[in-house]
N, C-alpha and C. Protein backbone atom coordinates (compact mmCIF):
# COMPACT_ATOMS: atom_id res chain seq x y z
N UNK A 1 156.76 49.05 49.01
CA UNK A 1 158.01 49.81 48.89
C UNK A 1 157.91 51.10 49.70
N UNK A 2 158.90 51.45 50.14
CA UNK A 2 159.00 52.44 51.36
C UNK A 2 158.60 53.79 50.11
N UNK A 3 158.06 55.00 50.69
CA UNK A 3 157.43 56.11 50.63
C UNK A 3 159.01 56.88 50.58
N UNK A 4 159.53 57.46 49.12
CA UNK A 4 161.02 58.37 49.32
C UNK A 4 161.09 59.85 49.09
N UNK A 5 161.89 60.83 49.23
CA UNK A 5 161.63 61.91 49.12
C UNK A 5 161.36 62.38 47.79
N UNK A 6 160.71 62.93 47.14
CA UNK A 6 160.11 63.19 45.78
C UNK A 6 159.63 62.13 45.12
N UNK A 7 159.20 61.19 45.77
CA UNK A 7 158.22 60.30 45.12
C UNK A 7 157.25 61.02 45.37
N UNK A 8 155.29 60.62 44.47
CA UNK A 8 154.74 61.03 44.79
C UNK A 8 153.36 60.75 45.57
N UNK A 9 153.43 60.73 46.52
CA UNK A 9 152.47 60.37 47.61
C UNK A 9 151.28 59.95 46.90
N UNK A 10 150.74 58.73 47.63
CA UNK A 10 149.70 57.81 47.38
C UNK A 10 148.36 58.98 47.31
N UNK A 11 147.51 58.47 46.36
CA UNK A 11 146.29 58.87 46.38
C UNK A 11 145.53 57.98 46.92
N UNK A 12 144.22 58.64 47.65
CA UNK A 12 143.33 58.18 48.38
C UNK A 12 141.55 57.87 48.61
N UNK A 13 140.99 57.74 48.94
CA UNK A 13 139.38 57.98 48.86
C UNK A 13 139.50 57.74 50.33
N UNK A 14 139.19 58.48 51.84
CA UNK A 14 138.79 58.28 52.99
C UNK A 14 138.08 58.90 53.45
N UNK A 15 137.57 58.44 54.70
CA UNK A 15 136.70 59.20 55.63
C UNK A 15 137.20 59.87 56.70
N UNK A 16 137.24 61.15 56.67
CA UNK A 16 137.59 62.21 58.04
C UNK A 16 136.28 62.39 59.11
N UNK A 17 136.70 62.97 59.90
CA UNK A 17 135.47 63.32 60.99
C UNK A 17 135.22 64.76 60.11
N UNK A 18 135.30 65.12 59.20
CA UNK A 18 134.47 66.43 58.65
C UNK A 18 133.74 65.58 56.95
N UNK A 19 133.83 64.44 56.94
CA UNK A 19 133.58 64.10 55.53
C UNK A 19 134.37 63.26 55.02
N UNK A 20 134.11 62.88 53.46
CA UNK A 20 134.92 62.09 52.85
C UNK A 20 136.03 63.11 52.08
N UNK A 21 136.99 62.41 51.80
CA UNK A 21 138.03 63.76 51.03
C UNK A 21 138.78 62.49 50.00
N UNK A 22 139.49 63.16 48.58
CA UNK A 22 139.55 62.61 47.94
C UNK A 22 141.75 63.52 48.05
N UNK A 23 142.37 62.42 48.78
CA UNK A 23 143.74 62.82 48.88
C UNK A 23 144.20 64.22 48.12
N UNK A 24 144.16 63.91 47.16
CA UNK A 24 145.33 65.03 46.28
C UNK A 24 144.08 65.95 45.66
N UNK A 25 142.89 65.53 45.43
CA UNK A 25 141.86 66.96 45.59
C UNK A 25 141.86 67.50 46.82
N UNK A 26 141.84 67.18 47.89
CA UNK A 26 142.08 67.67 49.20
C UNK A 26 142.99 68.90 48.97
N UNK A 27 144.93 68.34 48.71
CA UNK A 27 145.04 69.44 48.73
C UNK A 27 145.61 70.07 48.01
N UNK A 28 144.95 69.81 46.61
CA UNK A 28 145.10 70.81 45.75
C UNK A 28 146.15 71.67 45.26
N UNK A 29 146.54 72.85 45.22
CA UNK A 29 147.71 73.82 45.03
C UNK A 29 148.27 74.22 46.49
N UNK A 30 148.20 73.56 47.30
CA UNK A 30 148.62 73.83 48.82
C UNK A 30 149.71 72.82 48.87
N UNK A 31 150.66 73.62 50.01
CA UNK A 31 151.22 72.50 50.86
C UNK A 31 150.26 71.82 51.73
N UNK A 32 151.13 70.69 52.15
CA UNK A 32 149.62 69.77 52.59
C UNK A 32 151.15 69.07 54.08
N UNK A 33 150.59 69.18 55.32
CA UNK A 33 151.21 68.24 56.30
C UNK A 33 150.30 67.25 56.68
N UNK A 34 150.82 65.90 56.63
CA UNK A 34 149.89 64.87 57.18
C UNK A 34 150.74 64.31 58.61
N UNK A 35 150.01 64.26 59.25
CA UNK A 35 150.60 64.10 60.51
C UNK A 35 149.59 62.37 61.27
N UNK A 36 150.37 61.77 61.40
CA UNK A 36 149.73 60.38 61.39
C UNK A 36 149.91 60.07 63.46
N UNK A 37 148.72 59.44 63.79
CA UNK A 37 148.80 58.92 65.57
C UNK A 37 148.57 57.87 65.31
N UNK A 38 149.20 56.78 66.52
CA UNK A 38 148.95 55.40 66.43
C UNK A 38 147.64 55.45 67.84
N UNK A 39 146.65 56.53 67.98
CA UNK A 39 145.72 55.71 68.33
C UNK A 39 145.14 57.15 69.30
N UNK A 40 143.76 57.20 69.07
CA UNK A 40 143.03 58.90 69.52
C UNK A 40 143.16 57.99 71.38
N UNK A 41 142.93 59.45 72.09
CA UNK A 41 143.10 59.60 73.48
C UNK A 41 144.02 59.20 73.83
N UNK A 42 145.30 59.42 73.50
CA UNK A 42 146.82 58.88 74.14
C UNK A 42 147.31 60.20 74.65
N UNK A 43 147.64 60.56 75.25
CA UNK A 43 148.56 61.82 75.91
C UNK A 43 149.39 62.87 75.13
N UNK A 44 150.41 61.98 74.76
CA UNK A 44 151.46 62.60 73.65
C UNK A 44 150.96 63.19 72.35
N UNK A 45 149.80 62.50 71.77
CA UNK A 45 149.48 62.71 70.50
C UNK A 45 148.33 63.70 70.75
N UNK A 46 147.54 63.90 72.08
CA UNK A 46 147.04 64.98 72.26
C UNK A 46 147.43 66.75 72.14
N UNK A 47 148.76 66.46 73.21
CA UNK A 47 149.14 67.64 73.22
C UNK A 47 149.85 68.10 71.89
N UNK A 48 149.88 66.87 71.05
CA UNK A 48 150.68 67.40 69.91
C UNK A 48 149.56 68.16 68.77
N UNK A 49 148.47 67.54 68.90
CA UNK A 49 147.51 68.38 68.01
C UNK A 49 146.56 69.66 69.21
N UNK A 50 146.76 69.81 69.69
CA UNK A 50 146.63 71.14 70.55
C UNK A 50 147.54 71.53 70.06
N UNK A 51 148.41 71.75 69.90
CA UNK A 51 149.79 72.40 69.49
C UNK A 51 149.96 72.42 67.90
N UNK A 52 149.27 71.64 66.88
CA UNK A 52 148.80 71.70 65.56
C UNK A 52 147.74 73.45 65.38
N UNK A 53 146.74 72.63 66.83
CA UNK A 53 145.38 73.89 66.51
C UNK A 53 145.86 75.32 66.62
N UNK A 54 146.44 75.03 67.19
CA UNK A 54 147.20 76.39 68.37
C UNK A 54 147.80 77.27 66.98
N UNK A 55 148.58 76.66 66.27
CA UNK A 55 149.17 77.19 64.70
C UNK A 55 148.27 76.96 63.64
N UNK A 56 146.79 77.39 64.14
CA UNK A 56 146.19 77.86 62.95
C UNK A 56 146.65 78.91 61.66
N UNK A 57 147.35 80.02 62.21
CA UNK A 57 147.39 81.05 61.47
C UNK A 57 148.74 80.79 60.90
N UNK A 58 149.65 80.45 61.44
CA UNK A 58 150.87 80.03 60.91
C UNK A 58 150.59 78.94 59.72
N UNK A 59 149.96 78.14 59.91
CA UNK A 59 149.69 76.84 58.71
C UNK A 59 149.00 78.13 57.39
N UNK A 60 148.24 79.17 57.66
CA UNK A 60 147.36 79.78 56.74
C UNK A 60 148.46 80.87 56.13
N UNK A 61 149.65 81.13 56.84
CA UNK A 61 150.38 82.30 56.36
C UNK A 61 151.17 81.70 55.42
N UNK A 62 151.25 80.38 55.50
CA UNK A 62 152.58 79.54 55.24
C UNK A 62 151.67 78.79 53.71
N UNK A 63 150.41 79.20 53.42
CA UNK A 63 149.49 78.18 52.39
C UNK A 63 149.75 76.74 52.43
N UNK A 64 149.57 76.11 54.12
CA UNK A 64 149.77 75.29 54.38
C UNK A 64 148.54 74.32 54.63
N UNK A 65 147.77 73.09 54.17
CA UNK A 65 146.76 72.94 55.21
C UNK A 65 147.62 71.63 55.91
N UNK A 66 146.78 71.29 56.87
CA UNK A 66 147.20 70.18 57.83
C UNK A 66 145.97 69.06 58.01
N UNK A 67 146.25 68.08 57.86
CA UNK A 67 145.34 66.84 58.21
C UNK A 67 145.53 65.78 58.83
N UNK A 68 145.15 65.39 59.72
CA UNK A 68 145.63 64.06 60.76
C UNK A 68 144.83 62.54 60.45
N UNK A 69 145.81 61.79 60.91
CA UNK A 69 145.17 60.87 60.57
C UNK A 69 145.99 59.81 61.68
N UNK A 70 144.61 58.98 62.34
CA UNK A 70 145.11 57.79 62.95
C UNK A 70 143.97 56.69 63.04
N UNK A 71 144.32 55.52 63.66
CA UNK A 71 143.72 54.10 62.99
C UNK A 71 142.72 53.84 64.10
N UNK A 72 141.36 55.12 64.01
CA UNK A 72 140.43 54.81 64.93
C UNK A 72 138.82 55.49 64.17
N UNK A 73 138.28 55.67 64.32
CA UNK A 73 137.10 55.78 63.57
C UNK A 73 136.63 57.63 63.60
N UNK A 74 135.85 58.02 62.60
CA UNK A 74 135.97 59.21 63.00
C UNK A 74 134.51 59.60 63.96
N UNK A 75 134.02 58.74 64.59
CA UNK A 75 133.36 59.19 65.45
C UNK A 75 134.16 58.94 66.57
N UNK A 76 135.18 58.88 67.06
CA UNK A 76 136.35 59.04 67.97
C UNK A 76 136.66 60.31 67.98
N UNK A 77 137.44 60.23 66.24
CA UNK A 77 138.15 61.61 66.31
C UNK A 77 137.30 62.79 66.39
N UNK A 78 136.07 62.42 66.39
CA UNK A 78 134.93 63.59 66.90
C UNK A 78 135.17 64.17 68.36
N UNK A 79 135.06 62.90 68.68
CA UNK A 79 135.21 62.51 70.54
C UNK A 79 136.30 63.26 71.18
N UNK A 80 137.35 63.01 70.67
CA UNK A 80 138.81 63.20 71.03
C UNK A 80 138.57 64.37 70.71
N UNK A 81 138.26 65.32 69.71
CA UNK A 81 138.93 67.00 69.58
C UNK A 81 138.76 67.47 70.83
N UNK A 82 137.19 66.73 71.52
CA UNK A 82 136.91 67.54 72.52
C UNK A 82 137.89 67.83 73.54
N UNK A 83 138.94 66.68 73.79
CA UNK A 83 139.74 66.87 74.63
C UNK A 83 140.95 67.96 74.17
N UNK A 84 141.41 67.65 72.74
CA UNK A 84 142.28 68.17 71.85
C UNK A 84 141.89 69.85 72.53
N UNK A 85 140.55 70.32 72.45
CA UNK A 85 140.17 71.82 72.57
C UNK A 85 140.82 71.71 73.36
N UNK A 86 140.00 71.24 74.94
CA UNK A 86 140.22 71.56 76.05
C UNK A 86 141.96 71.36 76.50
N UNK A 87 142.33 70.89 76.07
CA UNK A 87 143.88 70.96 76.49
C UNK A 87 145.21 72.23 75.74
N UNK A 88 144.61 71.92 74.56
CA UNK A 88 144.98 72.78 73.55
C UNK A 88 144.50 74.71 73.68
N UNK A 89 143.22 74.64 74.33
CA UNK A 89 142.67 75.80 74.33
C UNK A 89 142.64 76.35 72.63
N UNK A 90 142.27 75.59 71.93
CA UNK A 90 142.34 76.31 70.10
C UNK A 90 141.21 75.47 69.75
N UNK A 91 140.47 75.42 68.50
CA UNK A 91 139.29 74.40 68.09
C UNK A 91 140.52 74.25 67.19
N UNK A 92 140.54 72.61 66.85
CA UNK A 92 141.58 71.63 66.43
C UNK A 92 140.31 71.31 64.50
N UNK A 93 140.47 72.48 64.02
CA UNK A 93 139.54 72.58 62.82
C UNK A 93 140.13 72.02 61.35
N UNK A 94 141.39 71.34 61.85
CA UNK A 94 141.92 70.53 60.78
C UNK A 94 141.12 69.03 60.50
N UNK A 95 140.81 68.44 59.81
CA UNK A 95 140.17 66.75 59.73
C UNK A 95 141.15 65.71 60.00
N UNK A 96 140.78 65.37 60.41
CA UNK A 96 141.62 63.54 61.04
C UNK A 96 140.52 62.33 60.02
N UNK A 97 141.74 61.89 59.37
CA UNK A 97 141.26 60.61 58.55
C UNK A 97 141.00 59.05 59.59
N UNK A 98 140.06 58.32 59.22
CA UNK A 98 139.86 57.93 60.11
C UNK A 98 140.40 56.45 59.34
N UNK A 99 141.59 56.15 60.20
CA UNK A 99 142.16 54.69 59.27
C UNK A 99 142.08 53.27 60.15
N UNK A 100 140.57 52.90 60.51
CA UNK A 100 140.64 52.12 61.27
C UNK A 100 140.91 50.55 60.88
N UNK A 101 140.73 50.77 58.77
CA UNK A 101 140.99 49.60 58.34
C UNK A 101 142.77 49.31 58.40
N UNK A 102 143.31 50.12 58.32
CA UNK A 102 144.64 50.80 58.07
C UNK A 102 145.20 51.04 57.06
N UNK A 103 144.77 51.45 55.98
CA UNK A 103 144.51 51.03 54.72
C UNK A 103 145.66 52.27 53.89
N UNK A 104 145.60 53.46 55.26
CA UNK A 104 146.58 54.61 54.26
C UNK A 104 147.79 54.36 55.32
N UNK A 105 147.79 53.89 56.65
CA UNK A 105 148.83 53.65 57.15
C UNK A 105 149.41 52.77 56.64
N UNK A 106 149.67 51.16 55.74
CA UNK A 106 150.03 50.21 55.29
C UNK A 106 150.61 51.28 53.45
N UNK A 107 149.63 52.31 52.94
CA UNK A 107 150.09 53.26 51.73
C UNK A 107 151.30 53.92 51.83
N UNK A 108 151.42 54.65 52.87
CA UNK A 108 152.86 55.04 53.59
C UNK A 108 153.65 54.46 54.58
N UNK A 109 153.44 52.95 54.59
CA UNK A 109 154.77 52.31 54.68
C UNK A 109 154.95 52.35 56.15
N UNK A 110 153.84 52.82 57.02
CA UNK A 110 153.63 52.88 58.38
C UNK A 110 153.60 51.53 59.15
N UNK A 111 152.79 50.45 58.23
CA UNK A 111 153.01 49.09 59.06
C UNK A 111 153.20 48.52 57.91
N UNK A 112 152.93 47.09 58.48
CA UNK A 112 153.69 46.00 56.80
C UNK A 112 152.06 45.96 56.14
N UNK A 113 152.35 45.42 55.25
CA UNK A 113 150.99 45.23 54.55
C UNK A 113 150.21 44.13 54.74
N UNK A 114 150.57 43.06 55.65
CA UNK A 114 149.74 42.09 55.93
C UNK A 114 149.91 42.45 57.21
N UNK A 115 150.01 43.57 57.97
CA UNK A 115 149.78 43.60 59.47
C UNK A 115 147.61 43.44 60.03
N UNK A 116 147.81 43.31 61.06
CA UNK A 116 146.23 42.91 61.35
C UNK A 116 146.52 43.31 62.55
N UNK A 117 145.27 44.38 63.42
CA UNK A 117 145.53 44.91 64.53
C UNK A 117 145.01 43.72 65.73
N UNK A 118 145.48 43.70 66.92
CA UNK A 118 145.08 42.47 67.80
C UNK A 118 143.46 42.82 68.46
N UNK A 119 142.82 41.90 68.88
CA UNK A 119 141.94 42.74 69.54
C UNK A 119 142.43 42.94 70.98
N UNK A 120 141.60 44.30 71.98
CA UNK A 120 142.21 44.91 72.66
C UNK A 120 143.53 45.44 72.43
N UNK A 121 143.98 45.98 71.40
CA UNK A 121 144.97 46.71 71.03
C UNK A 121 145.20 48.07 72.12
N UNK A 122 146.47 47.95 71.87
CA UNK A 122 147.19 49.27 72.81
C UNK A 122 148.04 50.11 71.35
N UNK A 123 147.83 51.68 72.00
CA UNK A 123 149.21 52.36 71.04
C UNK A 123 150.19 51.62 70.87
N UNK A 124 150.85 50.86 71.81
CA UNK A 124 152.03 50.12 71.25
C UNK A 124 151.66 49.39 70.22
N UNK A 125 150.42 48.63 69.36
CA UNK A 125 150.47 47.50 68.29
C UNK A 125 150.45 48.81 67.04
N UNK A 126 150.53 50.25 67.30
CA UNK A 126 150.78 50.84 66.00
C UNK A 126 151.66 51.73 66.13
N UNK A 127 152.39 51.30 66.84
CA UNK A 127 153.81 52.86 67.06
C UNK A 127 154.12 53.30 66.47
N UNK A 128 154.11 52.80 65.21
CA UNK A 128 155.00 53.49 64.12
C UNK A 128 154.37 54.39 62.89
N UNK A 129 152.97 54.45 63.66
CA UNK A 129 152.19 55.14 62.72
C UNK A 129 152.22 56.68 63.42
N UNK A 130 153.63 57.26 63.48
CA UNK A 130 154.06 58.46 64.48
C UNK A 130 154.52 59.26 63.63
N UNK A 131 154.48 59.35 61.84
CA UNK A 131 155.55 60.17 61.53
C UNK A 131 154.37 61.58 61.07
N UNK A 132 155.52 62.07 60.26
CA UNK A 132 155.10 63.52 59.85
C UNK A 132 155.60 63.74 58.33
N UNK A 133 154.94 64.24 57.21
CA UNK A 133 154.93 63.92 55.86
C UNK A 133 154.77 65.59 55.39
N UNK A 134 155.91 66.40 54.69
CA UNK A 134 155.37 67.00 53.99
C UNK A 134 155.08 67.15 52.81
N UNK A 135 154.46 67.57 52.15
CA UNK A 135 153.74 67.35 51.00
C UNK A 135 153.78 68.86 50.02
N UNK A 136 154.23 68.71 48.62
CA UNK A 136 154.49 69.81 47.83
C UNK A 136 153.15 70.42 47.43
N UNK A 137 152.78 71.14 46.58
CA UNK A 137 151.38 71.20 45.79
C UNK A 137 151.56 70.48 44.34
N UNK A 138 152.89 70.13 44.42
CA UNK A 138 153.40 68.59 43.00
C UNK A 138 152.79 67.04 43.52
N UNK A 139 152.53 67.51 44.74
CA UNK A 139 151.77 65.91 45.84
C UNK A 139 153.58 65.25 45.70
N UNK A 140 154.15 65.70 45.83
CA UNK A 140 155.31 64.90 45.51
C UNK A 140 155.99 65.18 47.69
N UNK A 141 156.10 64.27 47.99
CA UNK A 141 156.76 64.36 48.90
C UNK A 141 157.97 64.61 49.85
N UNK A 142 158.05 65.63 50.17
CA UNK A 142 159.37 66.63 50.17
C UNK A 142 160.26 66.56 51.97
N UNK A 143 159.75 66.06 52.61
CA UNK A 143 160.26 65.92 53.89
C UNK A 143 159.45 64.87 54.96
N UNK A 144 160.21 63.92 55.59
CA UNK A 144 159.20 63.58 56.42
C UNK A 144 160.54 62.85 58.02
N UNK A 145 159.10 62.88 58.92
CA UNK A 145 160.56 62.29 60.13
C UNK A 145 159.71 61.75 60.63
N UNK A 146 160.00 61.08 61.73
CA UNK A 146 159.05 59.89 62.11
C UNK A 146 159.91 59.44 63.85
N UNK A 147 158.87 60.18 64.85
CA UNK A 147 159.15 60.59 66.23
C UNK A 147 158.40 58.50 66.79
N UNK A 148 159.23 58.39 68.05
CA UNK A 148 158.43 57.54 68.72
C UNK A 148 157.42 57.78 69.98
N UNK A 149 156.61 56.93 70.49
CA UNK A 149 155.43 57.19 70.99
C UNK A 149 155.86 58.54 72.43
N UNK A 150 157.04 58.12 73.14
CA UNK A 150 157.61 58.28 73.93
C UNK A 150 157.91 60.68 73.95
N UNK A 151 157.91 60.69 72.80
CA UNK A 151 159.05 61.93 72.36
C UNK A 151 157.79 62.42 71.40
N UNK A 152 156.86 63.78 72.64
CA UNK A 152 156.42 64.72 71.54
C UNK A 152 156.98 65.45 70.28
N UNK A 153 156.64 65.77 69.35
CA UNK A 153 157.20 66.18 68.08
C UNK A 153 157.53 67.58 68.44
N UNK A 154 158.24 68.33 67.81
CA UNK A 154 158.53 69.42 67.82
C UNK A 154 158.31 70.43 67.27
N UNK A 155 156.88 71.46 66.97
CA UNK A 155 156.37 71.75 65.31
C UNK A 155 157.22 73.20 65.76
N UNK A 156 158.03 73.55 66.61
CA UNK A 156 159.23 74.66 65.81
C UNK A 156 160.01 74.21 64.68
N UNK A 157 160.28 73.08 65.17
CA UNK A 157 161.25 72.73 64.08
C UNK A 157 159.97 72.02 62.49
N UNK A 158 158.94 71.51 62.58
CA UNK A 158 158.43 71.28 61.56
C UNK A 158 158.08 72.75 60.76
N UNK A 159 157.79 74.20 61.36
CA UNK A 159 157.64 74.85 60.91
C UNK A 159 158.86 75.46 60.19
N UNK A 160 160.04 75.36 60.89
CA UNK A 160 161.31 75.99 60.34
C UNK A 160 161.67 74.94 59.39
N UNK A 161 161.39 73.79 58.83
CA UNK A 161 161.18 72.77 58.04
C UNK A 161 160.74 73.05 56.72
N UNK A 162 159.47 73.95 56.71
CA UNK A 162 158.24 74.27 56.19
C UNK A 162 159.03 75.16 55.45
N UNK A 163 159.31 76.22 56.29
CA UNK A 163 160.02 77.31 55.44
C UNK A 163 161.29 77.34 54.76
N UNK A 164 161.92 76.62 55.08
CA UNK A 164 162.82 76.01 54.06
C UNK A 164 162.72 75.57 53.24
N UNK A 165 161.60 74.41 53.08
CA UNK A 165 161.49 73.73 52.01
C UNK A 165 160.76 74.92 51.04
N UNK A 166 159.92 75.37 51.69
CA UNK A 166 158.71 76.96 50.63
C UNK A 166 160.23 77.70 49.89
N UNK A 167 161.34 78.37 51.37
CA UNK A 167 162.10 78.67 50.54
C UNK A 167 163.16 78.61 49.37
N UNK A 168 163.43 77.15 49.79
CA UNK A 168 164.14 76.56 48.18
C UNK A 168 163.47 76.17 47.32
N UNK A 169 162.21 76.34 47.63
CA UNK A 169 161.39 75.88 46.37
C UNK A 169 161.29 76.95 45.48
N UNK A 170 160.88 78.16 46.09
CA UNK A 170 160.61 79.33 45.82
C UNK A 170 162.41 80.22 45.06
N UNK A 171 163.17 80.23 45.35
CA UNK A 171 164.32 80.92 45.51
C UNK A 171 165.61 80.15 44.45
N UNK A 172 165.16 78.65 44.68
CA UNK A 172 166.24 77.99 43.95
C UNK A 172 167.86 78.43 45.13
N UNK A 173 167.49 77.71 45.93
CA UNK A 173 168.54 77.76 46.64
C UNK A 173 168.72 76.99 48.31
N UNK A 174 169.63 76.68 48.56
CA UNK A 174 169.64 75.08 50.18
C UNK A 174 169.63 76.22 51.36
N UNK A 175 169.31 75.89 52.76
CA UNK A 175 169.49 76.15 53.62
C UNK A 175 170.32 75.34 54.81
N UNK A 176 171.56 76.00 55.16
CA UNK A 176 172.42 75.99 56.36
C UNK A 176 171.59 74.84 57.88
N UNK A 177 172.58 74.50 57.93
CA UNK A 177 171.95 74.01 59.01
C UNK A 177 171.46 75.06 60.28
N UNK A 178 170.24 74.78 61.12
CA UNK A 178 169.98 75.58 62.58
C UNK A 178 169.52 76.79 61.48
N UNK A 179 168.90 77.13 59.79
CA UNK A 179 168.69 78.13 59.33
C UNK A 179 167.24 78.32 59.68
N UNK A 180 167.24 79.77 59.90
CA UNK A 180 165.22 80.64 59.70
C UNK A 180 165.33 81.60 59.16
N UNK A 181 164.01 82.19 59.16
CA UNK A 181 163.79 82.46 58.18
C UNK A 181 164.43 84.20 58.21
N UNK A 182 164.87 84.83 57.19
CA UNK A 182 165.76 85.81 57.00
C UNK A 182 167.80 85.50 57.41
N UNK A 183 167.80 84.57 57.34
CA UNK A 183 169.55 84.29 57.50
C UNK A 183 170.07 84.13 56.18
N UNK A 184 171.29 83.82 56.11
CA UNK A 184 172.25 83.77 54.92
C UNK A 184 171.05 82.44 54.45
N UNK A 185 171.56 82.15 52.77
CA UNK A 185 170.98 80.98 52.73
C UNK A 185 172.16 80.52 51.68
N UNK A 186 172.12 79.48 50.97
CA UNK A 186 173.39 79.04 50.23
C UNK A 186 172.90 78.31 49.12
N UNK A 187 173.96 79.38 48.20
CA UNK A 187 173.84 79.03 46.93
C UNK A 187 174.42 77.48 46.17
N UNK A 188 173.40 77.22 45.30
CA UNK A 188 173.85 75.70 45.13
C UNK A 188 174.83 75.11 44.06
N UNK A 189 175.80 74.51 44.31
CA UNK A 189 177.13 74.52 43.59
C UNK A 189 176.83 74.18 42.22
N UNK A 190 175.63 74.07 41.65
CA UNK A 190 175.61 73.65 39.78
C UNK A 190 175.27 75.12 39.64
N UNK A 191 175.38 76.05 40.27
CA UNK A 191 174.94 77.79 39.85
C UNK A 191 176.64 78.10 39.43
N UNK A 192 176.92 79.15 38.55
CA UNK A 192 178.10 79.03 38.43
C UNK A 192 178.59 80.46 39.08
N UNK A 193 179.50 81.15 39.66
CA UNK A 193 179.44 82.56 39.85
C UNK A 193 179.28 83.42 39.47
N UNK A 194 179.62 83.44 38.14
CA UNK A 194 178.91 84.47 37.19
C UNK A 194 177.55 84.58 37.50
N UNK A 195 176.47 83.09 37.20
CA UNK A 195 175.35 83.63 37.31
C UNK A 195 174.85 83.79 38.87
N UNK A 196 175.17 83.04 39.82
CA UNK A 196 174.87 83.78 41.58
C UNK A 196 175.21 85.01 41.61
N UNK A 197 176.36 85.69 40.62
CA UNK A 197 176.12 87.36 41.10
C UNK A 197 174.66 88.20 40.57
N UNK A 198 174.75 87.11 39.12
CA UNK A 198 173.39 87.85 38.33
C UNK A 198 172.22 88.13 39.28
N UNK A 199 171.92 86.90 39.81
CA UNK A 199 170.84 86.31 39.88
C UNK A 199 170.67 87.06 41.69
N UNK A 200 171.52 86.95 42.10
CA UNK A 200 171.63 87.11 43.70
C UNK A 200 172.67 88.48 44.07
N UNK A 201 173.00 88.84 43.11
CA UNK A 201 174.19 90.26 44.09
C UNK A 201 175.35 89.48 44.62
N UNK A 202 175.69 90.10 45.50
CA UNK A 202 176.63 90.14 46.63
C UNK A 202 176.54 88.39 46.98
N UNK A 203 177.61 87.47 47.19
CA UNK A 203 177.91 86.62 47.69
C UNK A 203 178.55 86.07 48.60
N UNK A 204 179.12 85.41 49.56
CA UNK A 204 180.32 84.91 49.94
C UNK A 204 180.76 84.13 50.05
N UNK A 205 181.65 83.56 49.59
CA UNK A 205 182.36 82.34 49.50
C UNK A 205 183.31 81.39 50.80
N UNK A 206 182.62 80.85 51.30
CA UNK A 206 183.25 80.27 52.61
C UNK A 206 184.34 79.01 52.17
N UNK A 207 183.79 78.43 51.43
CA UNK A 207 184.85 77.40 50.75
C UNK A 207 184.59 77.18 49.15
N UNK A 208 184.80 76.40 48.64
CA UNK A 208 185.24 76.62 47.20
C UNK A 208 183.77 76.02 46.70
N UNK A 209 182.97 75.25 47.68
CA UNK A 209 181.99 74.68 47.42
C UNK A 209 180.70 75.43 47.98
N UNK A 210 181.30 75.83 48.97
CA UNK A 210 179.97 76.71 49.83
C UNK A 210 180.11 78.26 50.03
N UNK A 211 179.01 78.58 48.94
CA UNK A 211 178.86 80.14 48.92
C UNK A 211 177.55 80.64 49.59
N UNK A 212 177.13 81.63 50.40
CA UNK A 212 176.33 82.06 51.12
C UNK A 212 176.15 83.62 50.03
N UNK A 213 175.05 83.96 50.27
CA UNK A 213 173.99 85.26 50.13
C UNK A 213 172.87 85.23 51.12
N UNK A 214 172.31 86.39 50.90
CA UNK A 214 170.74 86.93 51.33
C UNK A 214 170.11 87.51 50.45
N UNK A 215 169.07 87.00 50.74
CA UNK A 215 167.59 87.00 49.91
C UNK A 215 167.03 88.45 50.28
């Protein structure tokens, strides 16, 4: 059964290139991003974790950790950071799960469950092991999108993602579309006005359904 938003993400026992990790002890009271490749040394999925490493401090401001995972062994994903550095210019100090059985890609609904990889496999026999998962500190699963091999990911927008979700979690309240962080944000129509003035001040009412404040 497909993986839905506030369900709560599969638990695990795997092997990373830093160790074994036990899913939801992993990550604990954190947000947690799992970011899945259909296959180490491909181009696209390089520059995309150079661009993971690169937002070290952003993942740490945000009490975010990040962990990768794709369907190759982790003495690969040993292999591969090296390139990850060198392209990236950052040490890529997040762990990559190493799913060469495919065992957490088939958990999240990434391939079918009787899939079997060919031998001499190409990225194309796992394309779809491309998405991006965020994860509450409820392990309950709160956002995810799922890019093809073709179309690097975009982590502006996963970060402005991030903070949205931190902020309605935090605030009790939705965010606007194209919203970041310090804009109007909008109050949610089971609040009644009485209590959005309590609770929030100053409001505005754009339509009878959609009222805006700032935090």
């Amino acid at each position: 059964m497909a993986l839905r938003i506030n369900d709560t993400v599969p638990d695990f026992t795997a092997m990373t290139d830093q160790g074994e990790i036990r899913f939801h002890d992993w990550i604990g009271d954190s947000w947690a991003i799992l970011f899945s490749h259909p296959k180490d040394f491909t181009p696209v999925c390089t520059t995309e974790f150079g661009a993971v490493a690169q937002l070290k401090d952003e993942w740490e401001k945000r009490g975010t950790k990040v962990i990768g995972i794709s369907v190759d062994s982790a003495e690969d994903h040993t292999r591969w950071k090296e390139d990850i550095k060198t392209y990236g210019g950052a040490e890529p100090g997040f762990p990559i799960i190493a799913d060469d059985k495919l065992e957490v890609s088939k958990m999240f609904d990434m391939l079918p469950a009787e899939y079997v990889l060919p031998d001499g496999r190409t990225p194309a026999d796992s394309a779809t092991v491309r998405a991006v998962y965020i994860i509450g500190p409820d392990k309950q699963l709160k956002l995810t999108m799922t890019y093809p091999m073709t179309v690097g990911r975009n982590f502006a927008e996963v970060l402005r993602a991030l903070d949205g979700l931190q902020t309605s979690s935090r605030e009790g309240v939705a965010t606007p579309a194209n919203w970041e962080v310090g804009q109007d944000v909008i109050i949610p129509a089971t609040v009644s006005d009485e209590d959005a003035k309590a609770k929030f001040g100053a409001f505005e009412t754009k339509l009878p359904y959609l009222r805006t404040t700032k935090l």
